[in-house]
C-alpha atoms as a PDB file:
ATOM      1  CA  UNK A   1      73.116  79.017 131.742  1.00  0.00           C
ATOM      2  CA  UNK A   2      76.038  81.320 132.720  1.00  0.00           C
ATOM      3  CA  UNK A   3      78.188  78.341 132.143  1.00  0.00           C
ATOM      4  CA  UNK A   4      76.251  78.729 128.358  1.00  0.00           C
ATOM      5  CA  UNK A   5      77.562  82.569 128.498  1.00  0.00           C
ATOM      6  CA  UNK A   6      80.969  81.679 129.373  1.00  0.00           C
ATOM      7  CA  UNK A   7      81.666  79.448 126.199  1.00  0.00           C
ATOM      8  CA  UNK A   8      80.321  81.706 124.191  1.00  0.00           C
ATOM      9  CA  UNK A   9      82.041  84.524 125.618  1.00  0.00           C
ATOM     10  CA  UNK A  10      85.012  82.689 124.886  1.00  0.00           C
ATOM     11  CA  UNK A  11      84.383  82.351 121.308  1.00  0.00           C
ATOM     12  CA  UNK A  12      83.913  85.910 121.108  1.00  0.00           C
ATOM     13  CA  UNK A  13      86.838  86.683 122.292  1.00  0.00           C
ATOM     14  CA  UNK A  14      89.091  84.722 120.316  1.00  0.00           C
ATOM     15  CA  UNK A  15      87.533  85.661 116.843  1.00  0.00           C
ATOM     16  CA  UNK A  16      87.713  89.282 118.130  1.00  0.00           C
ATOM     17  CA  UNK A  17      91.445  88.523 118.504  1.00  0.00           C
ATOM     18  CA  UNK A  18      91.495  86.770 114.848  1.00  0.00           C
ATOM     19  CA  UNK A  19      89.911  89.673 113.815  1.00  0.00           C
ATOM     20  CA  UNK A  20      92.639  92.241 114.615  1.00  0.00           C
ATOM     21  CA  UNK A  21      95.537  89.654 113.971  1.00  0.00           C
ATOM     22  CA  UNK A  22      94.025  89.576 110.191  1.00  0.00           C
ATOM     23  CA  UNK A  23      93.084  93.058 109.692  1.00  0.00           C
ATOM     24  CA  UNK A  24      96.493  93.807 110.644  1.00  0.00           C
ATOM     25  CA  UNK A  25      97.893  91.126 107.986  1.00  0.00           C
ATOM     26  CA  UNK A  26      95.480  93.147 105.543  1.00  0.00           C
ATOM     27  CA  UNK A  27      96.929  96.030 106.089  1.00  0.00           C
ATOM     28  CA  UNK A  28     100.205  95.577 105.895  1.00  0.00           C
ATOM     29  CA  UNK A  29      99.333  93.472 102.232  1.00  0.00           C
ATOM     30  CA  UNK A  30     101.741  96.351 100.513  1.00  0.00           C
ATOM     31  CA  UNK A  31     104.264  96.312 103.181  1.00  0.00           C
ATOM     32  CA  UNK A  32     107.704  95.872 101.693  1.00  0.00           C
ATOM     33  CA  UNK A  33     108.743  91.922 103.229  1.00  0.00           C
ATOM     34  CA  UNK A  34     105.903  91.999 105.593  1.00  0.00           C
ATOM     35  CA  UNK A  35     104.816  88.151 106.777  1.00  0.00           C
ATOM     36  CA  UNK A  36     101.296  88.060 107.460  1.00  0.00           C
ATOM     37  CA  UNK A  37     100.688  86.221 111.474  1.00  0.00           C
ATOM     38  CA  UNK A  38      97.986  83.555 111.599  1.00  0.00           C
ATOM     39  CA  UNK A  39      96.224  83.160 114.711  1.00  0.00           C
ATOM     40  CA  UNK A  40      95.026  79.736 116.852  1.00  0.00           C
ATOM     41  CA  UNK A  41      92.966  78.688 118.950  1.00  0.00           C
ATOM     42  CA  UNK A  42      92.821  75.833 121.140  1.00  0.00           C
ATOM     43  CA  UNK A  43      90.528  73.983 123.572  1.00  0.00           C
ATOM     44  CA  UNK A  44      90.469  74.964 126.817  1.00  0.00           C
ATOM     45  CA  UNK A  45      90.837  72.269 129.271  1.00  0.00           C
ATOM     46  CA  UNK A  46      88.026  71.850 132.254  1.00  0.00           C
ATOM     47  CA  UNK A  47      89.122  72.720 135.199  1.00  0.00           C
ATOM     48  CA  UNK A  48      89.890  69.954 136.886  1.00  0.00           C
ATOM     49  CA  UNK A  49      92.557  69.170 134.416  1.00  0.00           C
ATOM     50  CA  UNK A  50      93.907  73.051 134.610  1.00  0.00           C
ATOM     51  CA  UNK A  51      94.496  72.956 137.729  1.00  0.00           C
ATOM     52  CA  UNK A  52      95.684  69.688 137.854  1.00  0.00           C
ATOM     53  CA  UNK A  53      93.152  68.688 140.250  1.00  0.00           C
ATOM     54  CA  UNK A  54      91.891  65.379 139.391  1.00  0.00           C
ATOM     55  CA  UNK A  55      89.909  64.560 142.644  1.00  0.00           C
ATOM     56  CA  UNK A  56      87.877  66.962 142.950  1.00  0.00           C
ATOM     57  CA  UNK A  57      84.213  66.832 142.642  1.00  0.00           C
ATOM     58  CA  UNK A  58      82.867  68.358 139.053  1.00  0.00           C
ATOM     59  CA  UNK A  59      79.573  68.111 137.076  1.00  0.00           C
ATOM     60  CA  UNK A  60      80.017  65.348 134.664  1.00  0.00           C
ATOM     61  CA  UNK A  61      77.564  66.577 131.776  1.00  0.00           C
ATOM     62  CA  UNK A  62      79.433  69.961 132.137  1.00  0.00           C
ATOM     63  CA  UNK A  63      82.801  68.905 131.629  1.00  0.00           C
ATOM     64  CA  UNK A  64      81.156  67.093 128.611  1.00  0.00           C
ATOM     65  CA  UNK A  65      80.391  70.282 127.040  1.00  0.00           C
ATOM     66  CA  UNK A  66      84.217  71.910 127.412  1.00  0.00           C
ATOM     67  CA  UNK A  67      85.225  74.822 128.687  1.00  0.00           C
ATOM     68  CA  UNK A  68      85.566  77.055 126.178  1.00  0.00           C
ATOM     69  CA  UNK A  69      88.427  77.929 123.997  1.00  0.00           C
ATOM     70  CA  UNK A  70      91.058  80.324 124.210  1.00  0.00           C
ATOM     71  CA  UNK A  71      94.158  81.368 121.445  1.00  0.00           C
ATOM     72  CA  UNK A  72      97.488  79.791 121.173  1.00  0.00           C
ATOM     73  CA  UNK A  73     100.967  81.757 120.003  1.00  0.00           C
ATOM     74  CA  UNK A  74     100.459  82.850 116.512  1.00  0.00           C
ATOM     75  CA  UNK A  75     102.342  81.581 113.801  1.00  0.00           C
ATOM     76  CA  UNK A  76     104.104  83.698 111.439  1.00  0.00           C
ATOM     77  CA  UNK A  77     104.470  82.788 107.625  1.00  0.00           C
ATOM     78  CA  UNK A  78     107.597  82.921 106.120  1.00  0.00           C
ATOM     79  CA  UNK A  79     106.618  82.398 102.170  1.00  0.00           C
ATOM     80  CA  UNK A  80     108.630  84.826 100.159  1.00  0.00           C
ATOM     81  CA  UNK A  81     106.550  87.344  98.907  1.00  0.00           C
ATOM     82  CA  UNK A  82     106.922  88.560  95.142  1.00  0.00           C
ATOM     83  CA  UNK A  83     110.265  89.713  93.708  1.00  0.00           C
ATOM     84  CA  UNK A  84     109.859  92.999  92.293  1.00  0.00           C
ATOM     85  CA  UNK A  85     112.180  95.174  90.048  1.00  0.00           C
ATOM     86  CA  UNK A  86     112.695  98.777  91.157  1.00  0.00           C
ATOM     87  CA  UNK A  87     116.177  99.749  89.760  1.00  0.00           C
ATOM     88  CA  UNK A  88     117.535 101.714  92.684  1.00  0.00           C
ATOM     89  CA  UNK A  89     121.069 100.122  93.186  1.00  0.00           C
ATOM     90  CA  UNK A  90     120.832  99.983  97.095  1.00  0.00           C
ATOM     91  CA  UNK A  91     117.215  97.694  96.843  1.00  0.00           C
ATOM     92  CA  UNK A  92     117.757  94.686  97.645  1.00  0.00           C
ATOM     93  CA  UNK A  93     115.838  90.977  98.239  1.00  0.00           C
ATOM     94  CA  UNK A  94     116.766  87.818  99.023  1.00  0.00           C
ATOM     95  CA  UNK A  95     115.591  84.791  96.713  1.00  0.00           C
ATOM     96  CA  UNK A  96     115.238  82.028  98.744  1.00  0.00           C
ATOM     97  CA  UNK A  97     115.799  81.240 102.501  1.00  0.00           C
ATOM     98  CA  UNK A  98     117.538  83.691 105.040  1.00  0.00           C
ATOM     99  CA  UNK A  99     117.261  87.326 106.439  1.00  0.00           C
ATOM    100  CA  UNK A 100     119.346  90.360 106.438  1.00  0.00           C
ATOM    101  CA  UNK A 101     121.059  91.209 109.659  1.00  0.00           C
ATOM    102  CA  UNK A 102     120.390  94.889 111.472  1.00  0.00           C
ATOM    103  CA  UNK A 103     121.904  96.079 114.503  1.00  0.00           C
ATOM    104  CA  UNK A 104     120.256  98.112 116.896  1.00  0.00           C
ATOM    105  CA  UNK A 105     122.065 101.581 117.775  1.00  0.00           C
ATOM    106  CA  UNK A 106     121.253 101.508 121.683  1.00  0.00           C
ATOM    107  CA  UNK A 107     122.621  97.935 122.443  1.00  0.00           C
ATOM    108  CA  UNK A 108     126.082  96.701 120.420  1.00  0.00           C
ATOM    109  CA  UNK A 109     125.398  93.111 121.827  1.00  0.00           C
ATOM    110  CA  UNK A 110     123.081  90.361 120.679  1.00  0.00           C
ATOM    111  CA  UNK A 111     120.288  91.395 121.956  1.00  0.00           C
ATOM    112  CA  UNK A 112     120.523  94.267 119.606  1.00  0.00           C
ATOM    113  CA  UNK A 113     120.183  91.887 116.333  1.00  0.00           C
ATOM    114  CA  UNK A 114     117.187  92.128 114.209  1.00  0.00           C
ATOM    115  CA  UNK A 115     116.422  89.992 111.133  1.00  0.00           C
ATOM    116  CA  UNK A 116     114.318  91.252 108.793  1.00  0.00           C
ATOM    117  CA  UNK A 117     113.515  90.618 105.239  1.00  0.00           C
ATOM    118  CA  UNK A 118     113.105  94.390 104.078  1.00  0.00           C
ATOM    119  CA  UNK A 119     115.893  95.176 101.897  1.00  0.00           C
ATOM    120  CA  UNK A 120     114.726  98.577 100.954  1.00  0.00           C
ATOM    121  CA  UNK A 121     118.275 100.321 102.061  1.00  0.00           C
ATOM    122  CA  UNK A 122     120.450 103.667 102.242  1.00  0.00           C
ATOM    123  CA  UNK A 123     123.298 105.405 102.718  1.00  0.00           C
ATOM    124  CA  UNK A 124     122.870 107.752 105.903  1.00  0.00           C
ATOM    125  CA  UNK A 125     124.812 110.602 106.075  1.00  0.00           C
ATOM    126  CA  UNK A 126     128.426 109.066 106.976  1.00  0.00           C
ATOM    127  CA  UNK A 127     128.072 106.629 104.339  1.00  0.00           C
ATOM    128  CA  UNK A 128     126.952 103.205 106.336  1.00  0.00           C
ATOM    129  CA  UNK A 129     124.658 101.418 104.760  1.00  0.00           C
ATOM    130  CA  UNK A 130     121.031 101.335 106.538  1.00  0.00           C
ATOM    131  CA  UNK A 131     117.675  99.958 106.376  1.00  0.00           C
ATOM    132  CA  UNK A 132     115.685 103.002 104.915  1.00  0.00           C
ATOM    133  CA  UNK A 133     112.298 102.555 107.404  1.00  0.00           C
ATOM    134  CA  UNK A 134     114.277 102.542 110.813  1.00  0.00           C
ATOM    135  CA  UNK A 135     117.589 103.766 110.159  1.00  0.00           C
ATOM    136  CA  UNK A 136     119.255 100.538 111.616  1.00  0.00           C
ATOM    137  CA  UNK A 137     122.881  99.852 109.975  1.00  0.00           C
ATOM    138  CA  UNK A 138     122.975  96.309 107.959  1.00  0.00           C
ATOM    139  CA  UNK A 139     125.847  94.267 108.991  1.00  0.00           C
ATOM    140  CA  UNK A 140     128.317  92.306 107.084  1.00  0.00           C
ATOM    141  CA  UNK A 141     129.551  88.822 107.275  1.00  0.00           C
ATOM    142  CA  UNK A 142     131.816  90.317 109.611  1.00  0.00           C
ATOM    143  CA  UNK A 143     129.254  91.780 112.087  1.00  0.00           C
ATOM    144  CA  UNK A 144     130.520  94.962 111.376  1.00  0.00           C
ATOM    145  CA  UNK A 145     128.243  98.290 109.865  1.00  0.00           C
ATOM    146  CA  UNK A 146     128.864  98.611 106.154  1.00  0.00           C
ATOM    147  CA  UNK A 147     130.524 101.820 104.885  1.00  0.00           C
ATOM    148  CA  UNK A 148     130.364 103.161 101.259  1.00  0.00           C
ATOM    149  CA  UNK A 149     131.998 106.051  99.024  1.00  0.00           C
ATOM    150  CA  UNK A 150     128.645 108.051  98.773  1.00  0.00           C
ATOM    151  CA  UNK A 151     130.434 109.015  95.117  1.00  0.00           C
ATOM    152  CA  UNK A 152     130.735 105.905  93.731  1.00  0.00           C
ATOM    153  CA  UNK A 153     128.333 103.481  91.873  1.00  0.00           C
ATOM    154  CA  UNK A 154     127.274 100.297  94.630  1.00  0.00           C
ATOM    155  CA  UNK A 155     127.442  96.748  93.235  1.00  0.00           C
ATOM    156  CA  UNK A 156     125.882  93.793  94.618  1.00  0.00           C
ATOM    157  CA  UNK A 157     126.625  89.684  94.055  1.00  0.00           C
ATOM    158  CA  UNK A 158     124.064  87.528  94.789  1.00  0.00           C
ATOM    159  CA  UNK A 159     125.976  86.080  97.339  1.00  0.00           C
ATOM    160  CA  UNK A 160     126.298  89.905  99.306  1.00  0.00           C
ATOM    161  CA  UNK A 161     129.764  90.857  98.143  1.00  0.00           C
ATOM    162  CA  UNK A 162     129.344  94.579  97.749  1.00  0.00           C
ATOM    163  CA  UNK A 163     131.754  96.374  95.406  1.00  0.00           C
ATOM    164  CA  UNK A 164     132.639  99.816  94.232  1.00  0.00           C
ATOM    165  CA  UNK A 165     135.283 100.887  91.675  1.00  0.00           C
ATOM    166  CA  UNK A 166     135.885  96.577  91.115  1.00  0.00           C
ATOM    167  CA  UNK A 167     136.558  96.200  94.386  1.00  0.00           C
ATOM    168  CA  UNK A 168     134.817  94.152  97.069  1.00  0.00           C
ATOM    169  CA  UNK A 169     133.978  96.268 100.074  1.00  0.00           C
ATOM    170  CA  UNK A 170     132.449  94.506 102.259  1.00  0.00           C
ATOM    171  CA  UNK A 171     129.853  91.110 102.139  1.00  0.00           C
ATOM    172  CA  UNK A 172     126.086  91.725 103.211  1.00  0.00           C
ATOM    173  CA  UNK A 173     125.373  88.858 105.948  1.00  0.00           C
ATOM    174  CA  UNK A 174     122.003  87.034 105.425  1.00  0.00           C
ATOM    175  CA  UNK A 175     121.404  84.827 107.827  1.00  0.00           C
ATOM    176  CA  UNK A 176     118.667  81.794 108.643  1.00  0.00           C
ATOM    177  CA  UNK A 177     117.075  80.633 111.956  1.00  0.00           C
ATOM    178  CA  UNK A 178     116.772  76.263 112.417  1.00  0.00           C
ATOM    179  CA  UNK A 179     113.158  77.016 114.153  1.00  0.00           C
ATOM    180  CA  UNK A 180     111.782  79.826 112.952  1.00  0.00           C
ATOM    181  CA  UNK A 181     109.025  79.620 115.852  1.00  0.00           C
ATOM    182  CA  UNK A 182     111.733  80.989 118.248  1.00  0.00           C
ATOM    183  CA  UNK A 183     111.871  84.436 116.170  1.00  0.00           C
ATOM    184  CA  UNK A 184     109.281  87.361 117.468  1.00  0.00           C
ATOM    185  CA  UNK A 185     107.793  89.798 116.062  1.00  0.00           C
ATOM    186  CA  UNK A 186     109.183  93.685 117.085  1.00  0.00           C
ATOM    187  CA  UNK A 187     107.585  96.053 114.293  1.00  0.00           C
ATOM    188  CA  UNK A 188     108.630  97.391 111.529  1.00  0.00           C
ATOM    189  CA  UNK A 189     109.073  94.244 109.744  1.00  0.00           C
ATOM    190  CA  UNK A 190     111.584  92.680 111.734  1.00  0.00           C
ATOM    191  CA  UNK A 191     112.242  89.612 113.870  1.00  0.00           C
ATOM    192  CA  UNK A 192     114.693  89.250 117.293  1.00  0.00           C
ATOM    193  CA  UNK A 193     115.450  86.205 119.038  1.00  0.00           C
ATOM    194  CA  UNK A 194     116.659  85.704 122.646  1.00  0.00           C
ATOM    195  CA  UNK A 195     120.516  85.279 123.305  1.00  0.00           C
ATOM    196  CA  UNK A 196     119.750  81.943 124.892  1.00  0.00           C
ATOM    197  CA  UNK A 197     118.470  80.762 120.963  1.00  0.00           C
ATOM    198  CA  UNK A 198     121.119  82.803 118.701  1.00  0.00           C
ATOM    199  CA  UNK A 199     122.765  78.842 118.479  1.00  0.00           C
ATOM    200  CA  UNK A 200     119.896  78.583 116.493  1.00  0.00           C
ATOM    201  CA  UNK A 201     121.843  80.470 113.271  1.00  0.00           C
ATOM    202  CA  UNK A 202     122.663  78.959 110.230  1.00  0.00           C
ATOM    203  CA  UNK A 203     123.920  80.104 106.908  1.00  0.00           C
ATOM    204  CA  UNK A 204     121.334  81.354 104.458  1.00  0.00           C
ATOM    205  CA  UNK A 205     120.565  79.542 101.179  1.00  0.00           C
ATOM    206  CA  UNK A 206     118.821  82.177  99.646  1.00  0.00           C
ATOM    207  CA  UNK A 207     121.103  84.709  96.747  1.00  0.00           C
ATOM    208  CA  UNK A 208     120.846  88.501  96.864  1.00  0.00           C
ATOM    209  CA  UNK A 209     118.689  90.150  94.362  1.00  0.00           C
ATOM    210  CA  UNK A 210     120.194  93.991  93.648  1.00  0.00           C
ATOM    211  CA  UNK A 211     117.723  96.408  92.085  1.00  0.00           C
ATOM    212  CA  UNK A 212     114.382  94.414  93.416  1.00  0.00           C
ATOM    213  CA  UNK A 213     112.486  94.397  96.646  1.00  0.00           C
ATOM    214  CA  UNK A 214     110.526  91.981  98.095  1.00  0.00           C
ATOM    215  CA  UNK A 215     106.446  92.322  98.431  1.00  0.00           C
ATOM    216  CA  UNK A 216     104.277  91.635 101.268  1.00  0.00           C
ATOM    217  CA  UNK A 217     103.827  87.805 101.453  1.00  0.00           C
ATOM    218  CA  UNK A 218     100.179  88.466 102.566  1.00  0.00           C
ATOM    219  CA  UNK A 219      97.123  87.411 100.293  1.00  0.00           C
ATOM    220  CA  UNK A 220      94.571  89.745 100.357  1.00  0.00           C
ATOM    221  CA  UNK A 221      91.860  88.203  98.846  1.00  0.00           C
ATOM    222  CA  UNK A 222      92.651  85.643 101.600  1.00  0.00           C
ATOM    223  CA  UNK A 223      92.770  87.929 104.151  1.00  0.00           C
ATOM    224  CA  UNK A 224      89.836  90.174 103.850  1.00  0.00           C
ATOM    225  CA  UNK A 225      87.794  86.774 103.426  1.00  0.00           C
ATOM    226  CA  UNK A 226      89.390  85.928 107.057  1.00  0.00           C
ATOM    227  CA  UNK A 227      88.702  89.099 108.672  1.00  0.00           C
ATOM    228  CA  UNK A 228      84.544  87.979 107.160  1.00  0.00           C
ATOM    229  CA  UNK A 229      84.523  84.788 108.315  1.00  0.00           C
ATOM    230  CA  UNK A 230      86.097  85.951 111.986  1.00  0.00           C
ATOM    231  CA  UNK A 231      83.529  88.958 112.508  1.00  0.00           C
ATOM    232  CA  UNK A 232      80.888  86.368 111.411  1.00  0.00           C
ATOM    233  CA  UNK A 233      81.700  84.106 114.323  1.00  0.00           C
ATOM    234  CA  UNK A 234      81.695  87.002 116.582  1.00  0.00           C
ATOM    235  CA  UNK A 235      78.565  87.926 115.590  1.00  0.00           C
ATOM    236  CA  UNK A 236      77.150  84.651 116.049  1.00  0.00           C
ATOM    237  CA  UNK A 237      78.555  84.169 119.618  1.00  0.00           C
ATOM    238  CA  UNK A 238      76.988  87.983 120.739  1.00  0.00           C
ATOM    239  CA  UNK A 239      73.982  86.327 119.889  1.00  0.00           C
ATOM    240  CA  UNK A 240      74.333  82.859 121.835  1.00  0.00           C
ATOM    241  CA  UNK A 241      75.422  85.460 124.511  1.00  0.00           C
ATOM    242  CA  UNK A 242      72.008  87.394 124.166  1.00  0.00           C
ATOM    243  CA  UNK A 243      70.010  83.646 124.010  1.00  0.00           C
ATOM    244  CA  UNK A 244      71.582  83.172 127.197  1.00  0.00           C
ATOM    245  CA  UNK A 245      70.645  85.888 128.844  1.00  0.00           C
ATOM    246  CA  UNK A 246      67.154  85.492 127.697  1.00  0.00           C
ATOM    247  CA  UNK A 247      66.964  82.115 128.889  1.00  0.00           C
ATOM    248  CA  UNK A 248      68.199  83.473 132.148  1.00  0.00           C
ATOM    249  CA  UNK A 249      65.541  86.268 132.341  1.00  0.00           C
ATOM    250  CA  UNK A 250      63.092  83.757 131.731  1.00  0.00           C
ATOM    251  CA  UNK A 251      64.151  81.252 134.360  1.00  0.00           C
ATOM    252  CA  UNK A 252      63.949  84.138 136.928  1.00  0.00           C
ATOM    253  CA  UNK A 253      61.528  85.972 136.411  1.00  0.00           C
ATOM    254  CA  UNK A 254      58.762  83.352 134.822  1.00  0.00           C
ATOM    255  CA  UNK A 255      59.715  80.167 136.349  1.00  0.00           C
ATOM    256  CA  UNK A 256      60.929  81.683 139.468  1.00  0.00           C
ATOM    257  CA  UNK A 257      57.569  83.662 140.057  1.00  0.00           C
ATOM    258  CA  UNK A 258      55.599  80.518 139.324  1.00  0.00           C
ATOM    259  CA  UNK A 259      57.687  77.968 141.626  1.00  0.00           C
END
């Protein structure tokens, strides 16, 4: 019977998991280029085959019954969320495949490079060109910070070529990842990858939308029916839990005091 408490403890703890992985999806559903995380389980192996311990001796109806499950890596989705039109010059989204490129301040090598899909953006106060939520510079094509003339009107192309007075400045880098599983998630919106996977880089197909922003690619009608159906399932493994222990109580202290 604890065997019966540690299956269903295991359930609980993976939909408690599910739980916060979607409530966080939900509540990021208005978060500029957010994409929402889905989380996995899998079947745990018995032990035997965990430890990689064939020979040993095991309970045959047990192993029958599994051990359990516990959660794999979650998945990120990268569907574009909706294109919307806010008229500020310096908003911009990608249409299409690829991610803008931000540099960290603390670490000028490639560990420092974020991608992230938020192209709400700013001049700071020497005139680079910044994401407005952390303050990180957006690089060009050249991996260089982008500086503007703070007094003159900002252009974009949709292929990044940023101009002011006719005159191209500089080109926006966007930027798109072969496996897209190799990216993690740091916060605020964006993605880093380790130097040993940066090979991994390819040119973006996606165009350069100036003027518009990109939504959160989260549904939330989807979302808040997950975050139901995952507190459901913990609910109904706290109760196998509690018929466990009831069963155990019995087995003690009725069958015991019989036998």
């Amino acid at each position: 019977m604890y065997y019966g408490v540690q299956l269903a403890a295991s359930g609980a703890l993976t939909a408690l998991y599910r739980t916060d992985v979607l409530a966080n999806n939900l509540a990021n559903a208005d978060t500029a280029g957010f994409k929402p995380d889905f989380a996995y389980a899998r079947q745990r192996d018995v032990v035997r085959v965990e430890d990689d311990l064939p020979f040993m001796p095991s309970n045959e109806l047990l192993e029958k019954l599994g051990a359990g499950v516990h959660m794999a890596p979650n998945a990120v989705d990268h569907t574009q969320g909706t294109l919307s039109e806010t008229g500020n010059p310096l908003d911009l989204a990608i249409r299409g495949d690829g991610f803008f490129v931000l540099r960290t301040l603390a670490d000028s090598g490639t560990a420092g490079i974020r991608f992230s899909r938020d192209g709400r953006f700013t001049l700071d106060s020497s005139g680079r060109l910044v994401n407005a939520t952390t303050g990180l510079p957006v690089m060009s094509d050249s991996n260089l910070p982008i500086t503007l003339d703070r007094g003159l009107a900002v252009s974009v192309d949709t292929d990044g070529t940023v101009r002011q007075a006719g005159d191209a400045v500089a080109r926006i880098q966007i930027t798109d990842i072969k496996d897209r599983a190799l990216l993690t998630r740091v916060g605020d919106g964006m993605f880093k990858m380790s130097n040993s996977a940066l090979g991994q880089t390819i040119p973006a197909t996606g165009t350069i939308q100036q003027g518009m922003i990109e939504g959160s690619a989260v549904n939330a009608i989807n979302a808040m029916m997950g975050v139901q159906a995952a507190a459901k399932s913990v609910g109904t493994n706290f109760t196998m839990i509690a018929y466990q222990n009831r069963m155990m109580d019995r087995a003690i202290n009725t069958f015991g005091r019989i036998a």
